[in-house]
Protein backbone atom coordinates (compact mmCIF):
# COMPACT_ATOMS: atom_id res chain seq x y z
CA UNK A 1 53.71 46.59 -26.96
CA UNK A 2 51.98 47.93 -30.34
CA UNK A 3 48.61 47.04 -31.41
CA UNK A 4 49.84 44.00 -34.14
CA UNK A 5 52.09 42.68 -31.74
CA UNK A 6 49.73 42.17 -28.75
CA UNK A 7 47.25 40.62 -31.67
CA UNK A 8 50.08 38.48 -32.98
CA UNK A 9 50.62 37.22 -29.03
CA UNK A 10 46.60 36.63 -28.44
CA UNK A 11 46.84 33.92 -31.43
CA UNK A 12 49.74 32.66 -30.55
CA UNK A 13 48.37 31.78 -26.74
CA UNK A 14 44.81 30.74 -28.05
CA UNK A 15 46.66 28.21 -30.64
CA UNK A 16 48.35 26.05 -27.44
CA UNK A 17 46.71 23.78 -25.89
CA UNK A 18 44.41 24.13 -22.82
CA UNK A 19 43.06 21.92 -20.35
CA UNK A 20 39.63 21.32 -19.31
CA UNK A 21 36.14 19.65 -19.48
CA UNK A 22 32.76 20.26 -21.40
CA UNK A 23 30.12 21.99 -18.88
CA UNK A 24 27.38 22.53 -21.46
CA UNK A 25 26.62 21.74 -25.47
CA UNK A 26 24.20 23.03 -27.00
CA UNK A 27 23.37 22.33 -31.21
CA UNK A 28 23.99 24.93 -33.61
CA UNK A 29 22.53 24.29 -37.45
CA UNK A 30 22.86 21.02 -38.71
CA UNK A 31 26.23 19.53 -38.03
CA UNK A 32 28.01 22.10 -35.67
CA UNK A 33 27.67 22.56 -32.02
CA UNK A 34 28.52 25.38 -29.34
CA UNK A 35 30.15 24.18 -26.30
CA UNK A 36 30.55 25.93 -22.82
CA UNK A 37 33.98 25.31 -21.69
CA UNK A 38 35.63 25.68 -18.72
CA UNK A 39 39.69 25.40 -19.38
CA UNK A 40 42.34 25.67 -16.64
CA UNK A 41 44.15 28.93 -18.45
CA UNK A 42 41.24 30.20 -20.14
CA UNK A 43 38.24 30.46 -17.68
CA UNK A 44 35.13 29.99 -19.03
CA UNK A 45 34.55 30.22 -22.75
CA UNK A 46 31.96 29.47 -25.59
CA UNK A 47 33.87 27.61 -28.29
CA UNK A 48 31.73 26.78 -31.83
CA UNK A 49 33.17 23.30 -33.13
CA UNK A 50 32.08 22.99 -36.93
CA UNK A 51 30.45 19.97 -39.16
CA UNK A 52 30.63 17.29 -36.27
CA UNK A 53 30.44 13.89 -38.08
CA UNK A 54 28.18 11.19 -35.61
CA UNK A 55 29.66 7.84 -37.45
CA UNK A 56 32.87 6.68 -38.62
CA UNK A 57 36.48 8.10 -37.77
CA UNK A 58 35.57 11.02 -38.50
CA UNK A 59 33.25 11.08 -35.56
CA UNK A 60 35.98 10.96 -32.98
CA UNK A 61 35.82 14.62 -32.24
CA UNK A 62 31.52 14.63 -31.67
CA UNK A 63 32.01 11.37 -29.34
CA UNK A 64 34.31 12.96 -27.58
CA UNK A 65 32.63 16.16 -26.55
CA UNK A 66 30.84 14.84 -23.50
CA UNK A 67 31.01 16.24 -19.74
CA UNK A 68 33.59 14.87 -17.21
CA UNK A 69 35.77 14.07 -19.85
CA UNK A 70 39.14 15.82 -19.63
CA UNK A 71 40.07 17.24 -23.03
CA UNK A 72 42.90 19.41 -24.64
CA UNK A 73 41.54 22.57 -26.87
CA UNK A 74 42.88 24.79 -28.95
CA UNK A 75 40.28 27.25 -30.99
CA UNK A 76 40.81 30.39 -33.10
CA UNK A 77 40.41 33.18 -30.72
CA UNK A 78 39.00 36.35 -32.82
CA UNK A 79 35.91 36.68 -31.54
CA UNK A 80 33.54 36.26 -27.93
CA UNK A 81 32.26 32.70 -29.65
CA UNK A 82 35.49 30.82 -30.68
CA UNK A 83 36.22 28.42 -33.47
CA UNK A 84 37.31 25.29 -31.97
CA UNK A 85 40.23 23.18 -33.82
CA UNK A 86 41.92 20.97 -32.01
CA UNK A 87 40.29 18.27 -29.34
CA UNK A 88 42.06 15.51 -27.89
CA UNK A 89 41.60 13.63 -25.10
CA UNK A 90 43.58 14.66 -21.71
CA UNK A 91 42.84 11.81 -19.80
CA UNK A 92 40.41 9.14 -18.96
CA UNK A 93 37.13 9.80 -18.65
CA UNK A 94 35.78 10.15 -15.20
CA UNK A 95 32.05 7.87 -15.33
CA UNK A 96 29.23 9.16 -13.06
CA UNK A 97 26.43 7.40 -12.47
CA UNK A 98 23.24 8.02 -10.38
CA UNK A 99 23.34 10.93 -7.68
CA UNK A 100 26.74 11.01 -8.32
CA UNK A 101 26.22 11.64 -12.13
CA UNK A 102 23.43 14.71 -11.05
CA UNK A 103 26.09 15.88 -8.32
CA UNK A 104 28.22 16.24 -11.44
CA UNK A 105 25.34 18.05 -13.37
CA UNK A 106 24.65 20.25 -10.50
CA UNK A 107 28.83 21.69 -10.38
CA UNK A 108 28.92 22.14 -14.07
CA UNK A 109 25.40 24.44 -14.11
CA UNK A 110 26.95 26.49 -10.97
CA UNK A 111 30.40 27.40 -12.88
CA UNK A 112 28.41 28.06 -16.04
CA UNK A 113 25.66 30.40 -14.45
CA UNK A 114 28.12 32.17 -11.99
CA UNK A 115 31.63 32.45 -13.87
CA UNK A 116 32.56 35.27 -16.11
CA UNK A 117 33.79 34.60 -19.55
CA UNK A 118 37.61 34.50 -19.71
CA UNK A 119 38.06 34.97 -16.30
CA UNK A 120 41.42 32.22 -15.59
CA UNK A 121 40.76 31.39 -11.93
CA UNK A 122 43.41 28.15 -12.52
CA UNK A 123 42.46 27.06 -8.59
CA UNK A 124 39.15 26.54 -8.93
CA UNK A 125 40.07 24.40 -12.02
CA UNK A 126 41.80 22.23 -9.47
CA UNK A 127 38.81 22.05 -6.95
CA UNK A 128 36.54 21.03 -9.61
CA UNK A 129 38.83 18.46 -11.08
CA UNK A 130 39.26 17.04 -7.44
CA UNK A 131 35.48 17.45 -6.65
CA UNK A 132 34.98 15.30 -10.18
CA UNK A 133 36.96 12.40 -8.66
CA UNK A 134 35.71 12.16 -5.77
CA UNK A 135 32.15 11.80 -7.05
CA UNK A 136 33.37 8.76 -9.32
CA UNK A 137 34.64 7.35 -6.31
CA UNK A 138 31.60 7.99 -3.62
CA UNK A 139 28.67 10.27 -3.80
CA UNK A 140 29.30 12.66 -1.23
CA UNK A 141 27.53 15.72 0.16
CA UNK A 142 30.34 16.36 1.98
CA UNK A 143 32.50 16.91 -1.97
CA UNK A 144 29.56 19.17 -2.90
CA UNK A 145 29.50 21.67 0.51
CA UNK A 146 33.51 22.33 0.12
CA UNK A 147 32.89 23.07 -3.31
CA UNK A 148 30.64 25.55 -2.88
CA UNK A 149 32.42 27.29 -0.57
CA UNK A 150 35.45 27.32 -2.45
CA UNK A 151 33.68 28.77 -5.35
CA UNK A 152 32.12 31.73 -3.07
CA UNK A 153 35.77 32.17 -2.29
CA UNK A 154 37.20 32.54 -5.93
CA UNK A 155 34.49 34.78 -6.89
CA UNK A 156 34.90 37.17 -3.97
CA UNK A 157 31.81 35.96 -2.34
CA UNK A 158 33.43 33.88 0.71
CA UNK A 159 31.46 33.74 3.71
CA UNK A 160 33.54 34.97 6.96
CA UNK A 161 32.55 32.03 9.52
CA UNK A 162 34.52 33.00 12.62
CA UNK A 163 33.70 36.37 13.29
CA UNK A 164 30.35 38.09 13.46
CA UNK A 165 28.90 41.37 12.31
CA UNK A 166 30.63 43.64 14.59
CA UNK A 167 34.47 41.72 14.59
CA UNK A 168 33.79 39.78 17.61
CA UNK A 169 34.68 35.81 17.87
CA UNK A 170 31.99 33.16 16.91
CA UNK A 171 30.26 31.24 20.08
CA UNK A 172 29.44 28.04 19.84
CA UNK A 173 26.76 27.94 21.73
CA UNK A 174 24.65 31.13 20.26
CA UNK A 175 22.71 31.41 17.53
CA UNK A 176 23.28 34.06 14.44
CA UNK A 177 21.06 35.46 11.21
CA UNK A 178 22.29 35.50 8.28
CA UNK A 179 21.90 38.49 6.22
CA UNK A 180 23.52 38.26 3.11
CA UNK A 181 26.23 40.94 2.33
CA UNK A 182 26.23 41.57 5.98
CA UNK A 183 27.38 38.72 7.11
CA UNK A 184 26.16 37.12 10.85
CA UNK A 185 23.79 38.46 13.63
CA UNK A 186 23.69 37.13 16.85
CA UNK A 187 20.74 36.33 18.50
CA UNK A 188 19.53 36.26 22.08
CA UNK A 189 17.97 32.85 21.74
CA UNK A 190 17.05 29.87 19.08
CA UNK A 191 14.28 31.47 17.15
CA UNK A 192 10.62 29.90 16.96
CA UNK A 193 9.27 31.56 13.87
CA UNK A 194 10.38 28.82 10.83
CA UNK A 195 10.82 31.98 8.53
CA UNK A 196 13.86 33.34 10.67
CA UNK A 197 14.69 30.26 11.51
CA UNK A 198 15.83 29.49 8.23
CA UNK A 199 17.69 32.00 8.01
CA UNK A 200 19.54 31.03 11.08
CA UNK A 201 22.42 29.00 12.20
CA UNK A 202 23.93 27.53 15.35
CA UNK A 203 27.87 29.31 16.28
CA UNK A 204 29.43 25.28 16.47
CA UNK A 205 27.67 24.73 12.84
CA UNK A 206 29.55 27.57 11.35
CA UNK A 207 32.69 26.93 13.27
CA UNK A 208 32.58 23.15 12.01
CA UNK A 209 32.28 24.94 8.42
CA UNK A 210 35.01 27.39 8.77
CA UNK A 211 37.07 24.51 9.21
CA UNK A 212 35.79 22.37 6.43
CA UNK A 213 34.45 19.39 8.79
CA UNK A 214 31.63 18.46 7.60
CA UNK A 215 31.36 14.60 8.78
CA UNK A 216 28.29 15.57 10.96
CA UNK A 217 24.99 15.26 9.49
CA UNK A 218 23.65 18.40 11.42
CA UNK A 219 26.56 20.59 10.07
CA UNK A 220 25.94 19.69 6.62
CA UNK A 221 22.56 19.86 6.40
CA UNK A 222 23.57 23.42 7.88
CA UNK A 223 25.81 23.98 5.01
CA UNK A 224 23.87 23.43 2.64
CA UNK A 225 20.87 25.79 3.66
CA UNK A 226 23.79 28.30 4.16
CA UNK A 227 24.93 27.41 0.60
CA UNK A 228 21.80 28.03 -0.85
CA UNK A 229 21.58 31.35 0.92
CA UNK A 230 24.88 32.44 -0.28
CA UNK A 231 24.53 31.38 -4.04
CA UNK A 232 20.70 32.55 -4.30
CA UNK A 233 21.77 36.27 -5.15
CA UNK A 234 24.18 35.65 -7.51
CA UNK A 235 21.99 32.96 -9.00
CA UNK A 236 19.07 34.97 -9.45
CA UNK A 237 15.35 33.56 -10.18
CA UNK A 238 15.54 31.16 -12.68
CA UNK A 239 16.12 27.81 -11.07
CA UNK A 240 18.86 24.93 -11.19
CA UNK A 241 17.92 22.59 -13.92
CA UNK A 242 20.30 19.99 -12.14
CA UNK A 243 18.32 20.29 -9.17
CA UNK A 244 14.88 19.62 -11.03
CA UNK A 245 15.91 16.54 -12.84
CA UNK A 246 17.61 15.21 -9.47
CA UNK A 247 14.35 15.90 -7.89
CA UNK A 248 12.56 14.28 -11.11
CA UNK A 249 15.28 10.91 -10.59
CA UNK A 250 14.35 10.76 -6.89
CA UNK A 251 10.43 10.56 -7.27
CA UNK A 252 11.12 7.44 -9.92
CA UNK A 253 13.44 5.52 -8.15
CA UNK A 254 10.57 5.38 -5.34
CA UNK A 255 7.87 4.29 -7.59
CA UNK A 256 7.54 0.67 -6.85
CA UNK A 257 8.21 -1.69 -9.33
């Protein structure tokens, strides 16, 4: 294909309609405002949407430009920050509300700090759309844990849970370190120092999460040290912003009133 016909087909594709939800808006001069997508055939992507009215009619487009609401986009795609055009609803909006709401908050800073831009990964759209409806429906650790791991597995980061270091079979009844990149160590005993400890994890615990079962409390308190763990690297220093205001929310709801 010659150079104005693959331009001619990048326009083309960028001018129908995607699906997918606002993860993060930020304000850009006056009236416009940049928005981090993330769209089921276009991955993650910037997208500038120009002279936003707040009042009127005309405001339709600003109102709607709010998380957990599933839109349809199209934008002009010429450039690393596109020019949004169209925005329509694509369904009802999904309404979160106290942990649930910061659960919410917490999956749409993940995909924005660990996706690449333009990268279509059009299963993980699905997991996060599911993951969204379940929160509106309960507010579930268990929602969160299977998300994560199904991220570290679309971005080539799954954790191998059955097997240890060397190839052999997971026991459920020994205990293994975790060394990231390595994967796990097994141990003679339960260690006593807290340090490794942290760092370690019981054979049944893994087993339970190489299944997805997380309906024990020990296993998913497990999960989500190992979570932690496994994101950490890829994370890097600066910390979770959902995590702080959660934190924040949690130390006023126990003020007494």
């Amino acid at each position: 294909m010659n150079a104005p016909c693959a331009a001619w087909v990048m326009v083309m594709t960028s001018n129908e309609p995607d699906e997918g939800f606002l993860l993060h808006a930020r304000p850009f001069r006056d009236s416009s405002l940049i928005g981090e997508f993330f769209l089921r055939r276009g991955g993650r992507v910037s997208i500038l949407y120009k002279h936003l009215k707040k009042e009127g009619k005309a405001g339709a487009k600003a109102r709607l430009l709010q998380p957990f609401t599933p839109l349809a986009v199209t934008y002009e795609d010429r450039q690393e920050l596109k020019i949004g055009r169209m925005l329509e609803p694509a369904g009802a909006s999904l309404f979160l509300t106290g942990t649930a709401l910061f659960s919410g908050l917490y999956l749409n800073e993940l995909l924005v700090r660990l996706l690449q831009r333009e990268e279509s990964l059009p299963e993980l759209f699905e997991h996060y759309r599911n993951a969204l409806l379940q929160l509106q429906d309960k507010s579930d650790e268990i929602t969160l844990r299977r998300f994560e791991q199904q991220l570290l597995q679309e971005l080539g980061y799954g954790l191998v849970l059955h097997v240890d270091v060397s190839g052999a079979p997971l026991l459920a009844d020994t205990w293994y370190l975790y060394e990231a990149d390595t994967g796990f160590i097994p141990l003679p005993q339960q260690p006593a120092d807290p340090g490794r400890m942290r760092l370690s994890f019981l054979g049944a615990h893994l087993l339970e999460m190489q299944q997805r079962q997380y309906e024990d409390t020990a296993v998913r308190n497990a999960a989500k040290r190992l979570s932690r763990l496994a994101l950490a690297p890829h994370l890097g220093d600066k910390p979770l912003k959902s995590r702080e205001l959660f934190a924040a929310f949690q130390q006023e709801t126990k003020r007494p009133s």
